[in-house]
Each structure stands twice: as C-alpha cells, then as structure tokens.
Protein backbone atom coordinates (compact mmCIF):
# COMPACT_ATOMS: atom_id res chain seq x y z
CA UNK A 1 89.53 112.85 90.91
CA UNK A 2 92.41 111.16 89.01
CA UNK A 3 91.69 109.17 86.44
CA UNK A 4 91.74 105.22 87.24
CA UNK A 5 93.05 102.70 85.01
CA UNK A 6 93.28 99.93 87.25
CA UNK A 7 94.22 97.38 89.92
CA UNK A 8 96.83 94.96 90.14
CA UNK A 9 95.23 92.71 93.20
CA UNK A 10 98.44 90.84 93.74
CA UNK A 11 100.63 93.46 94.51
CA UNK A 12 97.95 95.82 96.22
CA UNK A 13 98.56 98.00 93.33
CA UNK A 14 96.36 100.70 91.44
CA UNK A 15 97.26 102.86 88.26
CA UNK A 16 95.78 106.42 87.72
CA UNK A 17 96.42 109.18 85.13
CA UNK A 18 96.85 112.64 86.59
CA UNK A 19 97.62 115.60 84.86
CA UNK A 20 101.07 117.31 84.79
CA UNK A 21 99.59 120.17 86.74
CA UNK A 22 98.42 117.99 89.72
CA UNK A 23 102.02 116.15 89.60
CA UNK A 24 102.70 118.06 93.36
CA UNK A 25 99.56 118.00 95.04
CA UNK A 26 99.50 114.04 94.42
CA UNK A 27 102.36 113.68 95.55
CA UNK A 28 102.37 116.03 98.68
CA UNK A 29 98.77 113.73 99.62
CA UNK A 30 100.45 110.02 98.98
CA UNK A 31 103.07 111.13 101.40
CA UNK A 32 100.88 112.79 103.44
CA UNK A 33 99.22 109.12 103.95
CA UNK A 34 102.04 107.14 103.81
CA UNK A 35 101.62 105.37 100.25
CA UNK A 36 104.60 104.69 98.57
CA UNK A 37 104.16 105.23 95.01
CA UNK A 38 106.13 105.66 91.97
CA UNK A 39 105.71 108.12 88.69
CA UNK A 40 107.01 108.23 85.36
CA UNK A 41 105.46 110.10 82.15
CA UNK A 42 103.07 108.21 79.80
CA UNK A 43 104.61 107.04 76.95
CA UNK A 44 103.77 109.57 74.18
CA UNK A 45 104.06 106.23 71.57
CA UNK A 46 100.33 105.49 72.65
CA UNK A 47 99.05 108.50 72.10
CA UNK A 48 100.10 108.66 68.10
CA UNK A 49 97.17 108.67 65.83
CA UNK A 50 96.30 104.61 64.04
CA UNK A 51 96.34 105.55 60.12
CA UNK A 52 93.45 103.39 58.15
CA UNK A 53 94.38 100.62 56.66
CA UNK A 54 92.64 100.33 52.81
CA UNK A 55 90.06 98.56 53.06
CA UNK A 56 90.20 96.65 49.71
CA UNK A 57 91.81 93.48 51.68
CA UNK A 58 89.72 91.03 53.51
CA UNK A 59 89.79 91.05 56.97
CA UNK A 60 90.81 87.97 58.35
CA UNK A 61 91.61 86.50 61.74
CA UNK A 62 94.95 87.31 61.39
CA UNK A 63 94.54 90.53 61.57
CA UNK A 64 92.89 90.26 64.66
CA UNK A 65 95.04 88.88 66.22
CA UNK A 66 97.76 90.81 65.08
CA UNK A 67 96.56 94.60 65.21
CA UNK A 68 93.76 96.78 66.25
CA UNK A 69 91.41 97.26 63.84
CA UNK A 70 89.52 99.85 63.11
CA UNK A 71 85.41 100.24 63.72
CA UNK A 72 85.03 100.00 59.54
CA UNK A 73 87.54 96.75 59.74
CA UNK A 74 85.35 95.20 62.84
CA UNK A 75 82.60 95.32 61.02
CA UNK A 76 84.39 94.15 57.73
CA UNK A 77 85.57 90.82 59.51
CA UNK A 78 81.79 90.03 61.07
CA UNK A 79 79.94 90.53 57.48
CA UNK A 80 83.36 88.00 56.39
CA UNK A 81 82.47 85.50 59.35
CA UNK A 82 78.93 85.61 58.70
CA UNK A 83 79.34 84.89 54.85
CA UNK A 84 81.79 82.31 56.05
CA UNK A 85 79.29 80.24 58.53
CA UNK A 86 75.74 81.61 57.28
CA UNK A 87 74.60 78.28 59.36
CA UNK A 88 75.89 79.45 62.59
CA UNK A 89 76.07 83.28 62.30
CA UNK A 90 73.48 86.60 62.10
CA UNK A 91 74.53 89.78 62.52
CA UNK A 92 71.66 91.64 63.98
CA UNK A 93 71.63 95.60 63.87
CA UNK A 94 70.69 96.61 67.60
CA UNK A 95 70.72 100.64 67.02
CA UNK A 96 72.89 103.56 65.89
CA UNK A 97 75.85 105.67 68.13
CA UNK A 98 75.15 109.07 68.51
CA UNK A 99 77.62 109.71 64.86
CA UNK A 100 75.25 107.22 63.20
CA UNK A 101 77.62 103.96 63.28
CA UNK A 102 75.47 100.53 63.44
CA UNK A 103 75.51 98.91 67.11
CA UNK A 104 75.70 95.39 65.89
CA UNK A 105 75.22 92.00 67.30
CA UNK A 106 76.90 88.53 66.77
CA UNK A 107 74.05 86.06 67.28
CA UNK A 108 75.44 82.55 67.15
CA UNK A 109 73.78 79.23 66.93
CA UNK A 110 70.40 78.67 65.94
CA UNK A 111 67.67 81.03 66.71
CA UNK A 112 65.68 78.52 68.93
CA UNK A 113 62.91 79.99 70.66
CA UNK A 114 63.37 77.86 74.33
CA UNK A 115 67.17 78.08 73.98
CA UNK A 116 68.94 79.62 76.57
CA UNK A 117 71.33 83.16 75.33
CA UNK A 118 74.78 83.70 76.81
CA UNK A 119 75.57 87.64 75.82
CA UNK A 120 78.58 89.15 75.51
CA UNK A 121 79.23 92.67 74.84
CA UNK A 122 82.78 94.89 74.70
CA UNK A 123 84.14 98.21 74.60
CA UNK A 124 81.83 100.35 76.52
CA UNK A 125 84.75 102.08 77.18
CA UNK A 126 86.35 103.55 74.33
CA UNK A 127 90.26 103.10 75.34
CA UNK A 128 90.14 98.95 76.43
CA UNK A 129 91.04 98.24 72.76
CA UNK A 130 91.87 94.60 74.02
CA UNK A 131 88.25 93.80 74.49
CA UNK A 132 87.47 94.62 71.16
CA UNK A 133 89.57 91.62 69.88
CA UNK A 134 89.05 89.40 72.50
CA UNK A 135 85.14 89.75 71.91
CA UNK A 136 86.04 89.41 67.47
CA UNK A 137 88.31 86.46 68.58
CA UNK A 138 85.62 84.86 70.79
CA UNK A 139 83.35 84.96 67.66
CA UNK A 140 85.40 83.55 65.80
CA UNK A 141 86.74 80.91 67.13
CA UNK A 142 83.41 79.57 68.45
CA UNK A 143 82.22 79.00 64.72
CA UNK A 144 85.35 77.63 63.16
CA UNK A 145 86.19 75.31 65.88
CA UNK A 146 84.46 71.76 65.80
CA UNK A 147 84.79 71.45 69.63
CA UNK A 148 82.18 74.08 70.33
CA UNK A 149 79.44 71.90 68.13
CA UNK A 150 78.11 70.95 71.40
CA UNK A 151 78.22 74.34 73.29
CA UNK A 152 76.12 76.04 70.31
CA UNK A 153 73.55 73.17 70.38
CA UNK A 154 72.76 73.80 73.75
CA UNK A 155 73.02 78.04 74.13
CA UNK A 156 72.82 80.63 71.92
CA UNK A 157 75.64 83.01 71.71
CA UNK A 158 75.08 86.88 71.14
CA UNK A 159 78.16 89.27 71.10
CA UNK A 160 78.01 92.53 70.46
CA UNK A 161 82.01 93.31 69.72
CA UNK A 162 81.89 97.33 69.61
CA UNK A 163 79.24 99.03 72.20
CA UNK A 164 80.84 102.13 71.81
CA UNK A 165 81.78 103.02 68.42
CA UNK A 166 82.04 106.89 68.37
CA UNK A 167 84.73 106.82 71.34
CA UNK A 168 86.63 103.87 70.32
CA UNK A 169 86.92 105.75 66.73
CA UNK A 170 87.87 108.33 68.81
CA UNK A 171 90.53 107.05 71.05
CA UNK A 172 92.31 105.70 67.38
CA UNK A 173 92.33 109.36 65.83
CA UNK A 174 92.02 111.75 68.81
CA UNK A 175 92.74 110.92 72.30
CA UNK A 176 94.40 107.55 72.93
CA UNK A 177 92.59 107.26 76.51
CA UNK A 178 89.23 108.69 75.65
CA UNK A 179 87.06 106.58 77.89
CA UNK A 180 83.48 107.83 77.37
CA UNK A 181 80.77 108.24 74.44
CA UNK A 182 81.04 111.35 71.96
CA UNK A 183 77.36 112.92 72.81
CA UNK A 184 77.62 116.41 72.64
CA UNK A 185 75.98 118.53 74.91
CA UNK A 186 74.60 122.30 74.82
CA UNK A 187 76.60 124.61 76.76
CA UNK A 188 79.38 122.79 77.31
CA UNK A 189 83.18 122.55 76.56
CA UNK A 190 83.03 118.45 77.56
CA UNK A 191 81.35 115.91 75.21
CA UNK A 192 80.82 112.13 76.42
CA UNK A 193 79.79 110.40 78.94
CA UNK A 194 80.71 107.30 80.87
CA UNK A 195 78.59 104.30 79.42
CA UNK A 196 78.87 102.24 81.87
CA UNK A 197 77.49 104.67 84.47
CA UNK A 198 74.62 105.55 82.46
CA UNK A 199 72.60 101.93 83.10
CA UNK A 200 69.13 102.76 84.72
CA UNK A 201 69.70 100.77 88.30
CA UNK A 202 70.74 103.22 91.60
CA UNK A 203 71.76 105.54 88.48
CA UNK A 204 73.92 108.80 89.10
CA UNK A 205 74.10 107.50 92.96
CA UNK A 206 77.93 106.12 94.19
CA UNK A 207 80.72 106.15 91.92
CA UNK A 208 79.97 108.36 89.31
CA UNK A 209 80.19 112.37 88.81
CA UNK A 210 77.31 114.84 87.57
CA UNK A 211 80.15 116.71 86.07
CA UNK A 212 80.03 116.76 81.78
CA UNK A 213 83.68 117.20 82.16
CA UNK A 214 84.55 113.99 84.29
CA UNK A 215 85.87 110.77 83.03
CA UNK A 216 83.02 109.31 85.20
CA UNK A 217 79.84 111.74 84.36
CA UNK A 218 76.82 109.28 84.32
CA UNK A 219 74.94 111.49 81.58
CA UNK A 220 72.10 113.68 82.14
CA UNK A 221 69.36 110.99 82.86
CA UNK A 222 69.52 107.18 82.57
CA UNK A 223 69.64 105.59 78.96
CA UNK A 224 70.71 109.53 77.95
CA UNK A 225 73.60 107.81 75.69
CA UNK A 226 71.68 106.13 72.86
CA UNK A 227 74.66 103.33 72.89
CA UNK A 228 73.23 102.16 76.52
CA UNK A 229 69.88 102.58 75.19
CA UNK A 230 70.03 100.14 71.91
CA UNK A 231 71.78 97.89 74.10
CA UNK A 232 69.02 97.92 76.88
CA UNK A 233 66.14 97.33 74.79
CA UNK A 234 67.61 94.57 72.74
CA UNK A 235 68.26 92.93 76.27
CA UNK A 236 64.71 93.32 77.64
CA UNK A 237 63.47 91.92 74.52
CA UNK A 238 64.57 88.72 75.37
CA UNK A 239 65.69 88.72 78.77
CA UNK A 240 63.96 85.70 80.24
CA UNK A 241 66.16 83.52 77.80
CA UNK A 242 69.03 85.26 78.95
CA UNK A 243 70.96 83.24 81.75
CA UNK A 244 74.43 85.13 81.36
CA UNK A 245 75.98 87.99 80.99
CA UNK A 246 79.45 89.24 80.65
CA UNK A 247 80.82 92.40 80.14
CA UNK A 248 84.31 92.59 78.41
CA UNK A 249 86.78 95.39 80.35
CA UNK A 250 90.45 96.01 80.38
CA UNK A 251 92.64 95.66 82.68
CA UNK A 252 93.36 93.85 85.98
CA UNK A 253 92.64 89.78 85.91
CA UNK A 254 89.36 90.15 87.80
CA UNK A 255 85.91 88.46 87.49
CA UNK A 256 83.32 91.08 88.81
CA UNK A 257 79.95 90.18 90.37
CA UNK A 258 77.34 92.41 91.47
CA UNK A 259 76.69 94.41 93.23
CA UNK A 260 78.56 97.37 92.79
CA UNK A 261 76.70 99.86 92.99
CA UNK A 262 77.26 99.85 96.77
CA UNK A 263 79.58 98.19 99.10
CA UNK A 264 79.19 95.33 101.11
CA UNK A 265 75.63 94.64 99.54
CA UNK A 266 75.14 91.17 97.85
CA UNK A 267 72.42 89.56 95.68
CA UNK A 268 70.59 86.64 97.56
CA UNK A 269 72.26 84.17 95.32
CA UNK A 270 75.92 85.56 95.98
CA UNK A 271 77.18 82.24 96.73
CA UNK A 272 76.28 80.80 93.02
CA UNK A 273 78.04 83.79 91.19
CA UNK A 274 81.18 82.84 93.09
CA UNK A 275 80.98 79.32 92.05
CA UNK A 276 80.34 80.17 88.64
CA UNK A 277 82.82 82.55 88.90
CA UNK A 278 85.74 80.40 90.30
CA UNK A 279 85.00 77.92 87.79
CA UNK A 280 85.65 80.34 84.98
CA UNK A 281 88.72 81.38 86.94
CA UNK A 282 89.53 78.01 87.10
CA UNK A 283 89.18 77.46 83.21
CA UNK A 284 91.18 79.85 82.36
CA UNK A 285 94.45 78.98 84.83
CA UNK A 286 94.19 75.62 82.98
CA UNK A 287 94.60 77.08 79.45
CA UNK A 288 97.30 79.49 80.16
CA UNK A 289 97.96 79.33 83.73
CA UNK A 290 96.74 82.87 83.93
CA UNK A 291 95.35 83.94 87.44
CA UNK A 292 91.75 85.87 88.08
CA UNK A 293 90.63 87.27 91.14
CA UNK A 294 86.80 86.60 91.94
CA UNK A 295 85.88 89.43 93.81
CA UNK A 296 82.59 91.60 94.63
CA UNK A 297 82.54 94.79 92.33
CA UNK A 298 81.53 97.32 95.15
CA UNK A 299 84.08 95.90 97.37
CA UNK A 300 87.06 94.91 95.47
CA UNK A 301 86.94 97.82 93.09
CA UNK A 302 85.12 100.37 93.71
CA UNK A 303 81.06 101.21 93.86
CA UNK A 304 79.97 102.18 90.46
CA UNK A 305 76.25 103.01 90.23
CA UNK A 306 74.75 102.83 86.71
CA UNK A 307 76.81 99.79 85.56
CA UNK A 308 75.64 97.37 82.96
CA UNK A 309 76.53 94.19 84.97
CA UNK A 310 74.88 95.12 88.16
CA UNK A 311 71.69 96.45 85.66
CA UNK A 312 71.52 93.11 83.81
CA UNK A 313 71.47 91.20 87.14
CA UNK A 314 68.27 93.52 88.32
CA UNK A 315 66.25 92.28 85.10
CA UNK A 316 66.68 88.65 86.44
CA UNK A 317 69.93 87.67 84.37
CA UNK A 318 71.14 85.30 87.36
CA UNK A 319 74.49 85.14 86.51
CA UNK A 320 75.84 88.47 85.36
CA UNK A 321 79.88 89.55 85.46
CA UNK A 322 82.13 91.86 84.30
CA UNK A 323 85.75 90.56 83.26
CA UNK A 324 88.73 93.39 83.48
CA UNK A 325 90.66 91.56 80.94
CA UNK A 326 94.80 90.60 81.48
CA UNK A 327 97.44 92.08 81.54
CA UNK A 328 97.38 93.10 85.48
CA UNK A 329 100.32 95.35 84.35
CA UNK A 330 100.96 97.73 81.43
C-alpha cells in the first residue's frame, strides 16, 4: 500500500509516496483504471537532517513562528510561557515516550472543578511538523491576548503540543517522513507504530495493517504504544468535563468527525458535529479566507479504526474532530 499524504478535496486530488521500485507497477495500475496522474521525485531538500540550535537563547514566539523547533526547544518555550503567565498556565507531565521524553500538557485557565475542558493535542504523527507550531502558537496566543479573557473564564484549555516525541525527534535527524512511534519490537527489522491506529475503539479492524513494517501497523494490542496510553488515561481521568476534542493533523483543509472507523456509519448526534463543525469552518474563512471541508472521516477520507477522534467520541466527548491542517497542496 503506498504511502498517503493526503487529499486536496477541491481538485479531487490525493498525494502518496511510493518507492522508486514500484514507480512501473503504479503506473501500469493508474492507467489501467483510467486516473490521470502526474509524478515527479521528492525533493531531497526535505529530507536533510535539522542541526540543534544551542540552547542557551530563550525561546520565544518568534521562533515559532519562524522555524521548527526541536522537542528540547518545545519544551523550552512552554516552561518560558508558563513562567511568563503562572496565573493562566500549568504544565502537567501526562507520561513518558517509549525513549523516556516527558508527554506534557498545556492546561490553561483556572483549574475549576465544574468547568468545562476543551483539549487539544498534536503530532501523533511524527512528520506533520506544522501541527506542532500551530498547537505552541495556539498556547500562546490564548494567554497573551486580552481578547481571550472571556474564553478562559468560561473553559479550560489543555494542549498537549508534542504526542509523539520519539518520532518527531526522529523525522528531524533520521527520516524526514517518519510517521509512526519509535517502539522497538523483538524479531523485527521495523520499529514504530501508527499512533493514531493504536486507540482502543474497533482497534486493528478497517484501515490499518498488522504488518510491523507498514506505515499504518496499529501495534500489537490496543494502548501497546505508551504515547496513546499516557494520553488515554489522562483523558478518562477527567472525561465528563471534557466537551471537545480536537486532534491537530497535516495536511488537506478538512474538519473530520466521527466515525471513521467505518463508512457510512454516523453517531446519533451527527447533525450537531456538522454544525459545530461548519461554524469553525466558518471562523476560519473570516480570518483568512481560508476554505475547510466538513466531511465524515470514514467517508471523505478513508476508514481508520483505532483513531483518537473516533475513541474520544466513544467515552462521551460529544463533540470530537480531527483538523488536517492547510496547505491543501505541498
């Protein structure tokens, strides 16, 4: 199976990695079908390895928004932002990566014990480097800006800005597209496995491999990765104050409801995701007059069993998405 990057709705597009060694046979089946298609190599720019940065410099917004930084500069910036607005901001260890690297949380707001919780996580997979920032940015801006007084007053914020530490480490010094965790397994050439197929709802069913070597193995048993695990049980410990979830992806200008672990097959409250959605949609065409797609996971994507979005919406989080972050090109 080639390895999808994504969809550009608009144009009834989809990107894919494939191998130089497959170069004919995908090209012997698209013509076979009658899908016009076009190939050129991968730029080999992406794939050069980041250098670290010294880390005797603050980290400051700036940076974010002008570079990728690394997992040790992340988690620079939040301890900087939490010094910052101690009022407003707790960083809260959730767990430990397989390597040993803190799993941290953003918690935002006062601690109130009836407020509701919006959470936000990024980065489950290890290449989107863009959800990284957006998820820093997001932090940031929430507690420096004066117009989200009221927001905070009323929810509770928690972002976690780096779910999958190992691989994105990874992806800077290794492999530019690794995608999954860095578990290691006995027997076994392949390390890793797809995070966001390792969620215990319809697990290892549609959408996923049982292969260690696939882009899209689901791990040897639900919760196997201990990434998805920390992140699980800090959800469930608070889960009825949790009214929304949103899971930070890259790329194609979509807002993803559940379900999607199977096609065609809708929550009973379908109809309020899609208003909810639309109006985020809606939001942001009036900032930047950027267009999102609202569309069904299962069915405008693809079914995914094992997903975090479709998980969080089976513990009771009513409205639970997945955002595949712009550009809808590359």
């Amino acid at each position: 199976m080639p390895d999808f990057l994504g969809e550009n709705w608009k144009q009834k597009q989809a990107h894919y990695f494939i191998d130089k060694d497959s170069v004919d046979k995908v090209k012997i089946n698209l013509a076979a079908n009658n899908i016009t298609y076009q190939m050129r190599d991968v730029n080999p720019q992406i794939f050069k390895v980041r250098r670290r940065r010294d880390l005797n410099g603050a980290i400051t917004i700036n940076d974010v928004n002008n570079r990728y930084l690394s997992y040790d500069e992340q988690m620079q910036f939040l301890n900087f932002v939490a010094q910052k607005y101690p009022d407003d901001v707790k960083l809260q260890k959730l767990g430990n990566s397989y390597e040993g690297r803190s799993i941290t949380a953003v918690r935002i707001g006062d601690d109130g014990s009836s407020k509701p919780i919006v959470w936000i996580d990024a980065g489950v997979h290890a290449r989107e480097w863009i959800s990284y920032n957006v998820a820093l940015y997001l932090v940031y801006t929430i507690v420096s800006q004066p117009a989200y007084r009221d927001l905070l007053n009323s929810v509770q914020l928690v972002v976690v800005p780096n779910t999958n530490p190992d691989g994105y480490e990874y992806s800077r010094t290794n492999d530019r597209m690794w995608r999954k965790t860095r578990s290691r397994f006995t027997n076994s050439r392949c390390g890793g496995a797809d995070a966001n197929r390792n969620y215990p709802f319809y697990w290892g069913t549609q959408g996923v491999s049982h292969s260690q070597c696939s882009e899209i193995f689901c791990g040897s048993r639900p919760q196997s990765e201990p990434e998805v695990l920390a992140l699980t049980n800090a959800i469930q410990r608070e889960e009825t104050r949790i009214k929304g979830y949103i899971a930070l992806h890259s790329y194609g200008q979509e807002i993803l409801y559940p379900w999607g672990h199977t096609q065609r097959t809708y929550p009973s409250d379908v109809q309020d995701l899609i208003q909810v959605g639309k109006a985020m949609a809606s939001a942001i065409r009036a900032v930047n007059n950027t267009d999102y797609n609202v569309v069904n996971s299962g069915d405008g994507l693809y079914p995914a069993a094992g997903a975090s979005d479709d998980w969080a919406k089976s513990r009771g989080i009513k409205y639970s998405y997945t955002i595949e972050l712009s550009p809808i090109d590359d």
